[in-house]
Protein backbone atom coordinates (compact mmCIF):
# COMPACT_ATOMS: atom_id res chain seq x y z
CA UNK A 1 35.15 97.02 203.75
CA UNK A 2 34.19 98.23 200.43
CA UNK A 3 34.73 100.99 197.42
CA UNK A 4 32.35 99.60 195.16
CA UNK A 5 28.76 100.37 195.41
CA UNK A 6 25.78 101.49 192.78
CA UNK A 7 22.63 103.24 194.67
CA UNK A 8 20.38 104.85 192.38
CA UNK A 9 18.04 107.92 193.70
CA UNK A 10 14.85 105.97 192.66
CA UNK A 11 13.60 102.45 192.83
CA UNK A 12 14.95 100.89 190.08
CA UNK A 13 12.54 99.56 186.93
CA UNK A 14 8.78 99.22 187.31
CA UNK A 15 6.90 96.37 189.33
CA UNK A 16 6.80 93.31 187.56
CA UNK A 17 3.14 92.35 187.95
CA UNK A 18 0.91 89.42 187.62
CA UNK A 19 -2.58 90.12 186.65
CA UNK A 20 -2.88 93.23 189.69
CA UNK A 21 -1.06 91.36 192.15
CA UNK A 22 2.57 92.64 191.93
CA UNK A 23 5.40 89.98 192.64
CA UNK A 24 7.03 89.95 196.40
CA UNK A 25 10.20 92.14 197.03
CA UNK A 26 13.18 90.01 197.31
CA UNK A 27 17.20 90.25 197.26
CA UNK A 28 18.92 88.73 194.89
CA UNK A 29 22.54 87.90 196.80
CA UNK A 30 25.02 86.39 194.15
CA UNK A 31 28.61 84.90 195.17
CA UNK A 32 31.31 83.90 193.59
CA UNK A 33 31.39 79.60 193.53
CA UNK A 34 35.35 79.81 192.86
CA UNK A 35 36.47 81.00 196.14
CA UNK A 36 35.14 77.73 197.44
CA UNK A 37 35.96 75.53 194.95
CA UNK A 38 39.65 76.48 193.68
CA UNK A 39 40.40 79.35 195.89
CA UNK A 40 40.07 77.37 199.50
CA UNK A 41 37.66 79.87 201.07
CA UNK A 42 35.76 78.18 204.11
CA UNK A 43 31.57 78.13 203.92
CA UNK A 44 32.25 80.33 207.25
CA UNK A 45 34.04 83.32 205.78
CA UNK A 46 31.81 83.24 202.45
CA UNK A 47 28.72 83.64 204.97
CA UNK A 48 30.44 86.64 206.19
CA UNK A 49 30.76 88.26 202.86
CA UNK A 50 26.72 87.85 202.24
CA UNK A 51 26.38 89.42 205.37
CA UNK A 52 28.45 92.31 204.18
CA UNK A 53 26.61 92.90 200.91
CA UNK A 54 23.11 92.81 202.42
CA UNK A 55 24.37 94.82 205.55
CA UNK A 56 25.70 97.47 202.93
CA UNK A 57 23.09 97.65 200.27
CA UNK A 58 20.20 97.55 202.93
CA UNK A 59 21.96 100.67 204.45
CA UNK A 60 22.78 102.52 201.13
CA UNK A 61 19.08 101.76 199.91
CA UNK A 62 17.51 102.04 203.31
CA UNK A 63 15.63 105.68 201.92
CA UNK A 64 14.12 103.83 198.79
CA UNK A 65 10.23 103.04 199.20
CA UNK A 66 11.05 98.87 198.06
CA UNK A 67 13.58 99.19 201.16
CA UNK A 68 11.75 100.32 203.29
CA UNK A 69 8.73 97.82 202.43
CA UNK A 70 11.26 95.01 202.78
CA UNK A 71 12.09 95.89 206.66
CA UNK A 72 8.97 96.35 207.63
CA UNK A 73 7.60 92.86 206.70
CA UNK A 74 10.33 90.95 209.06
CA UNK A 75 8.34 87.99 208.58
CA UNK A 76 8.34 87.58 204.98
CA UNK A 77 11.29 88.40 203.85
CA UNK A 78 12.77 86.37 200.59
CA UNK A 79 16.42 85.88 199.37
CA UNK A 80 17.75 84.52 196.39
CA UNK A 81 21.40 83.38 196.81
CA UNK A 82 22.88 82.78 193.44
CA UNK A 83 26.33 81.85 192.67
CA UNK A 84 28.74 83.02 189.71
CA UNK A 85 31.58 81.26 188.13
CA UNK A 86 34.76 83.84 188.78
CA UNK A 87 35.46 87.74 189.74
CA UNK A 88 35.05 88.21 185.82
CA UNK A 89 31.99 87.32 186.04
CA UNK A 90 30.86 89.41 189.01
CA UNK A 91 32.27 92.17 188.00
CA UNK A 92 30.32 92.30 184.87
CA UNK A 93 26.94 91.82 186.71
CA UNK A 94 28.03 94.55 188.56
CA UNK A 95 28.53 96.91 185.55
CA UNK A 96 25.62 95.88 184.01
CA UNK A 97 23.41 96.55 186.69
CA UNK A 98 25.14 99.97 187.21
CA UNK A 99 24.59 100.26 182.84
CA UNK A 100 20.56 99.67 183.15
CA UNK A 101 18.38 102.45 182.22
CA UNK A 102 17.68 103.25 185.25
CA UNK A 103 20.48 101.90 187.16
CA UNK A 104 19.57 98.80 189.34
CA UNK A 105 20.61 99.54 193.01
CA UNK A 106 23.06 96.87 194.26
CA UNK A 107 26.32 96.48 196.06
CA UNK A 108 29.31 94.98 195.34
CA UNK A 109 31.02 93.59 198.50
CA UNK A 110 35.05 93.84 197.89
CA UNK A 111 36.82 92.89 200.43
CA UNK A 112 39.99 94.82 202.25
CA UNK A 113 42.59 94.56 202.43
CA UNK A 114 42.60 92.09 199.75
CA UNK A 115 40.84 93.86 197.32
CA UNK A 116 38.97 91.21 195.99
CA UNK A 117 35.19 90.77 195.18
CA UNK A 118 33.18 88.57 197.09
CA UNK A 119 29.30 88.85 196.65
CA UNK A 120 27.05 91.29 195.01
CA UNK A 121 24.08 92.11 196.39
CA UNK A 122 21.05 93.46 194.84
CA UNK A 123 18.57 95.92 196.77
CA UNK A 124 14.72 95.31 197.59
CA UNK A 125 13.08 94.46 194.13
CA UNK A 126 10.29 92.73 192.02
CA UNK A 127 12.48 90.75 189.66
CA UNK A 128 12.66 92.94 186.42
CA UNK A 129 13.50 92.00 183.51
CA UNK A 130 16.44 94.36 183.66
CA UNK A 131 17.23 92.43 186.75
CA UNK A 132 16.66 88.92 184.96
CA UNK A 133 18.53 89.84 182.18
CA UNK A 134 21.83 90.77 183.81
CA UNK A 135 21.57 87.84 186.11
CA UNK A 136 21.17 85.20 182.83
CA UNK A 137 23.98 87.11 180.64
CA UNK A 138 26.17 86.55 183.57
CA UNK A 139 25.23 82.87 183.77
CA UNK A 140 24.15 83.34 187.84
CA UNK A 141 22.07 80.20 188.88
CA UNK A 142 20.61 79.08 192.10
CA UNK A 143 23.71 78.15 194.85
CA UNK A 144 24.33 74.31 194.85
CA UNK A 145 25.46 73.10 198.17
């Protein structure tokens, strides 16, 4: 269960191209390393909270064009899970995706009746460099098992 979500009405940011061959749609799913490392959260229950970002951002995105390209190639469909150091941390990607110019869809997963954030997850896109940019200012890097 969440409050905290950011859908824009539009795709967010242009295609990031090579040459004419624009890069794949992927998500971008970013969780937080310290609830398994000092907070005691199981691998289990973290897996759950990925599955409630994408579930929720899929859903509030499922009208944009990048969406719907996403579901309809099944097959070939790539995620990026990323890990962040703290809720701080999180909650600043968050506001600086919501901050972009146009805003970059994505969903914060905050979990009831806790109230704490989880996982952010970021809608159907071709890596912009809006998108880059908020994920290296926030210091998000590939998970490490």
């Amino acid at each position: 269960m969440t409050d905290s979500q950011n859908v824009p009405t539009a795709a967010a940011g242009a295609a990031t191209t090579t040459g004419s061959t624009p890069q794949p749609l992927v998500m971008q799913i970013v969780v937080r390393r310290d609830l398994l490392d000092a907070e005691g959260w199981g691998v289990g229950p973290l897996m759950a909270q990925v599955a409630h970002a994408t579930a929720a951002v899929l859903h509030e995105t499922a009208s944009l064009p990048d969406t719907q390209a996403y579901l309809a190639d099944l097959k070939n469909m790539r995620k990026a899970v990323l890990q962040t150091a703290d809720q701080a941390s999180i909650e600043r990607l968050s506001a600086l995706l919501a901050s972009g110019t146009p805003p970059i869809a994505h969903h914060l997963w905050v979990e009831q009746p806790e109230n704490v954030p989880t996982c952010l997850a970021l809608a159907p896109n071709r890596r912009t460099a809006g998108i880059k940019k908020a994920l290296d200012k926030t210091g998000c890097r590939l998970w490490k098992g």
